[in-house]
Protein backbone atom coordinates (compact mmCIF):
# COMPACT_ATOMS: atom_id res chain seq x y z
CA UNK A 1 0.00 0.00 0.00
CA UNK A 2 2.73 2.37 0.80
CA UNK A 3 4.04 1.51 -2.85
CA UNK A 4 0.36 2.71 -4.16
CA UNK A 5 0.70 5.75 -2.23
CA UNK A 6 4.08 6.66 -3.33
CA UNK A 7 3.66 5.94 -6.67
CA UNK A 8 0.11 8.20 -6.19
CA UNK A 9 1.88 11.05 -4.52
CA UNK A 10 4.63 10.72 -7.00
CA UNK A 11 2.24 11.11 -10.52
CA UNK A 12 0.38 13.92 -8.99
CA UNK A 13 3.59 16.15 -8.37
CA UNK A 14 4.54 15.18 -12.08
CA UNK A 15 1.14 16.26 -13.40
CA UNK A 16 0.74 19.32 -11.51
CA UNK A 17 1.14 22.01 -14.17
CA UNK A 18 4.21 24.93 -13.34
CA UNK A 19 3.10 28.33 -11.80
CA UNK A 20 1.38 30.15 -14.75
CA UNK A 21 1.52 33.82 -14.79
CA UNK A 22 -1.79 35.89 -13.41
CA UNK A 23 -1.98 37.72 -16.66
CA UNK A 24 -1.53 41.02 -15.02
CA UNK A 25 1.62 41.41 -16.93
CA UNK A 26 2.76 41.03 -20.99
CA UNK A 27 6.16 41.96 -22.40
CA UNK A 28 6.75 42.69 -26.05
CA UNK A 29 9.96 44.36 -27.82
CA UNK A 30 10.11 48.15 -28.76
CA UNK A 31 11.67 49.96 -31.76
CA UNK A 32 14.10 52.87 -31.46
CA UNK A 33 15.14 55.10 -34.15
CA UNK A 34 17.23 58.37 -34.24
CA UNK A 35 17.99 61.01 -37.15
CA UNK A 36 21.00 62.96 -37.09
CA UNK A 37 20.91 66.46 -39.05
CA UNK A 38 23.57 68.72 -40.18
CA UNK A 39 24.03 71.31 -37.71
CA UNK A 40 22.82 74.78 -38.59
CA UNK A 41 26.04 77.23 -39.37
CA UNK A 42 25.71 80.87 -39.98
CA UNK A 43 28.36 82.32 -41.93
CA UNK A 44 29.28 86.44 -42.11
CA UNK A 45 29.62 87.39 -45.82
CA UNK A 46 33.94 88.45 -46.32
CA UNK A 47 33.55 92.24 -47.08
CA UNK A 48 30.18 92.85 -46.35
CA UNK A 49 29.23 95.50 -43.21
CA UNK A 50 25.84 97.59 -42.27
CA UNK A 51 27.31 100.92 -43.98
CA UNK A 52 25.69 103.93 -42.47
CA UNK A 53 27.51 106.03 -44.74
CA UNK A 54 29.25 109.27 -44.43
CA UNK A 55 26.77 112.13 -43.09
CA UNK A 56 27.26 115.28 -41.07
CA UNK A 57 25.13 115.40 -37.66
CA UNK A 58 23.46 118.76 -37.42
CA UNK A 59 21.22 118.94 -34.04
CA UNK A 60 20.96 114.95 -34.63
CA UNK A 61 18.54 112.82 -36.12
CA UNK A 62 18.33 109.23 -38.06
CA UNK A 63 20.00 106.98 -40.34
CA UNK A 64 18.08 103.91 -41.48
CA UNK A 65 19.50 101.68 -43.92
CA UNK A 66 17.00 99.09 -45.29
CA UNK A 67 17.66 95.16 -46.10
CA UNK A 68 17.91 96.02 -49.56
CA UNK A 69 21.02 98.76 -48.52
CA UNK A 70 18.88 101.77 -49.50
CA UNK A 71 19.79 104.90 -46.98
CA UNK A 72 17.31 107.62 -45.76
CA UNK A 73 17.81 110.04 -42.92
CA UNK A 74 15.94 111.32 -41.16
CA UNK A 75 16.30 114.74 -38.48
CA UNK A 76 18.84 117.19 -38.95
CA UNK A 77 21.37 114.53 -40.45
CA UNK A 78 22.43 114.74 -43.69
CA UNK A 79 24.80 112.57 -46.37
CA UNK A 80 27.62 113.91 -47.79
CA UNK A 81 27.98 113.93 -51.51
CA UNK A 82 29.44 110.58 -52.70
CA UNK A 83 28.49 108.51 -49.65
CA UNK A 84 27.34 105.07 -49.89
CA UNK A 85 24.83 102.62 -47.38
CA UNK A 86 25.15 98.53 -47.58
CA UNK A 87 22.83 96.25 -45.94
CA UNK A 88 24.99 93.12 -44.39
CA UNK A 89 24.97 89.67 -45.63
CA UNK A 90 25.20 86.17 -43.68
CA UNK A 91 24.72 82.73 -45.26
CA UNK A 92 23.20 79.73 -43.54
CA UNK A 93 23.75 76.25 -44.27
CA UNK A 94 22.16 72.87 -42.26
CA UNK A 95 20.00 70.05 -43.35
CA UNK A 96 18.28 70.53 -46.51
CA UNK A 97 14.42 71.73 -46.57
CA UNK A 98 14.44 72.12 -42.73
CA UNK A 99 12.89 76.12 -41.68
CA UNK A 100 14.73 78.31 -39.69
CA UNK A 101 14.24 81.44 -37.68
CA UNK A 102 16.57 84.55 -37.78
CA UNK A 103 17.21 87.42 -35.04
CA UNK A 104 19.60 89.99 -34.77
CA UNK A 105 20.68 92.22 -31.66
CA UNK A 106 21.32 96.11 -31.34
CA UNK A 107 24.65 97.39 -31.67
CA UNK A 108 27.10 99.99 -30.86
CA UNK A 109 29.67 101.98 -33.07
CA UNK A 110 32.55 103.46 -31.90
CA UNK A 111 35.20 106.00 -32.57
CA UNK A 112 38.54 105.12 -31.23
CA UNK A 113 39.64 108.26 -31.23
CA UNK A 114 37.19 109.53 -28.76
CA UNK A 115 35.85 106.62 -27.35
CA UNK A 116 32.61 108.61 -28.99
CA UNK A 117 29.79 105.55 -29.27
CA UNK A 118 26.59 105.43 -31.19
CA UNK A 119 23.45 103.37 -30.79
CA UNK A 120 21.98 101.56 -33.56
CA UNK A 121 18.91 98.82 -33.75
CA UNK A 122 19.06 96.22 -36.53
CA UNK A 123 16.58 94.84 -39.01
CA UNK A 124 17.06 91.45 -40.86
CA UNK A 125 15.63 91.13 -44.79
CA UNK A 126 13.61 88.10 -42.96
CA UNK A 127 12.27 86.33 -39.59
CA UNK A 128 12.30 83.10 -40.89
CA UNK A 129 13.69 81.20 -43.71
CA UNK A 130 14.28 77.58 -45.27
CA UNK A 131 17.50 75.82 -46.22
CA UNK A 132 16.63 74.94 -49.89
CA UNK A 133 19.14 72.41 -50.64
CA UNK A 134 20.80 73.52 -47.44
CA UNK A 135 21.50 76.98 -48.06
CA UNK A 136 20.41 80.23 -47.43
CA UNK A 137 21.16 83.51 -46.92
CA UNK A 138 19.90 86.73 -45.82
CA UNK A 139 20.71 90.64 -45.67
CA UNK A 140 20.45 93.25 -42.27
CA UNK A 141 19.48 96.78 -42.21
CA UNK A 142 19.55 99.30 -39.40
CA UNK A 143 18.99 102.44 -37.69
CA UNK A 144 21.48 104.53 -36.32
CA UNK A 145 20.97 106.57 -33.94
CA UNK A 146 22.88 110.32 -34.16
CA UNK A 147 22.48 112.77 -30.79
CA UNK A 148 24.65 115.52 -32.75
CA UNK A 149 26.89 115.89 -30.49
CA UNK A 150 29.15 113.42 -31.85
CA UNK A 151 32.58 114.21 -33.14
CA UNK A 152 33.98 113.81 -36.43
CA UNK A 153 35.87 110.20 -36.93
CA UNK A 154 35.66 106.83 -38.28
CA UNK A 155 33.37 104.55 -35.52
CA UNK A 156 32.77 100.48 -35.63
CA UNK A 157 31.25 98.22 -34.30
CA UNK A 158 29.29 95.47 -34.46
CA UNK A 159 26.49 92.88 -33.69
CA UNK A 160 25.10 89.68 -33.10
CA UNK A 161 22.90 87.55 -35.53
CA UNK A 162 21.46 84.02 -34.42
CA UNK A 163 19.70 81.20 -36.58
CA UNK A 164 17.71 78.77 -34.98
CA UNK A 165 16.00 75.23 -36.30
CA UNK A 166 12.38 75.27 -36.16
C-alpha cells in the first residue's frame, strides 16, 4: 500500500502544471530610431558691413538703412555727396528643406579716437527662412541713432545675428 501511495503522490507532483503567470503582466519588444541632421552654421559674408555712410550730424537725427542697402535720414542729419549705405549679408547652411528662424541684436559703433559711441537697432531682410538644398542667406538693415553731439571720426562696431531650427 505504501508503494500505491508513493507511486500516487509521486504522478500527482509530475502532473501538476508549473506556476502560470496571473496575466496582469505582458512583455513585447520596442523599436528605437534616431535622425541625425547637419548642424545649422551661420556664416558672415567676407567684405560685407551695415554701412551707415558718411553724413554730417546737425542737431541729430536718423540713419536707417533698409535690407535692400537703400539709406534715408531722417532729423537734422544729412549725407555727404558721394556717400554710400550697404545692408549686411550672412549665409546659412544645415539640413536641406528644414525652416529656420533669424534674429539679430542692437549694436554699438565706436570711434577710437574719442571713445565717442553710437546706438543703432538692426533689421534682418527676414524672420524666418528655409535651407533649400541647405543653403540660405539673408541681408540686415539698421537704424542709427545720431544725438549731434558726436565728433567727427571713423566709428565700428558690431552685432550679433542668431539662426535657430524650427
Amino acid at each position: 500500500m505504501k508503494k500505491i501511495i508513493l507511486a500516487s503522490a509521486i504522478a500527482l507532483v509530475a502532473a501538476t502544471p508549473a506556476f502560470a503567470a496571473s496575466g496582469n503582466t505582458s512583455s513585447a519588444n520596442g523599436t528605437a530610431t534616431a535622425t541625425i541632421v547637419e548642424p545649422i552654421v551661420l556664416t558672415h559674408t567676407p567684405g560685407a558691413a551695415l554701412g551707415f555712410g558718411r553724413f554730417t550730424t546737425g542737431t541729430g537725427g536718423s540713419i536707417t538703412v533698409s535690407a535692400a542697402g537703400v539709406g534715408t535720414v531722417g532729423g537734422d542729419v544729412a549725407f555727404v555727396p558721394g556717400s554710400t549705405n550697404a545692408a549686411d549679408a550672412f549665409g546659412v547652411t544645415g539640413d536641406a528643406g528644414r525652416a529656420f528662424s533669424i534674429s539679430t541684436a542692437s549694436g554699438i559703433v565706436t570711434d577710437p579716437v574719442s571713445s565717442t559711441t553710437m546706438s543703432f537697432t538692426t533689421t534682418p531682410s527676414a524672420v524666418a527662412g528655409t535651407l533649400t538644398g541647405g543653403s540660405a542667406t539673408f541681408t540686415v538693415g539698421g537704424t542709427l541713432t545720431v544725438l549731434g553731439s558726436e565728433p567727427a571720426g571713423a566709428y565700428t562696431g558690431s552685432y550679433n545675428a542668431t539662426v535657430t531650427y524650427n
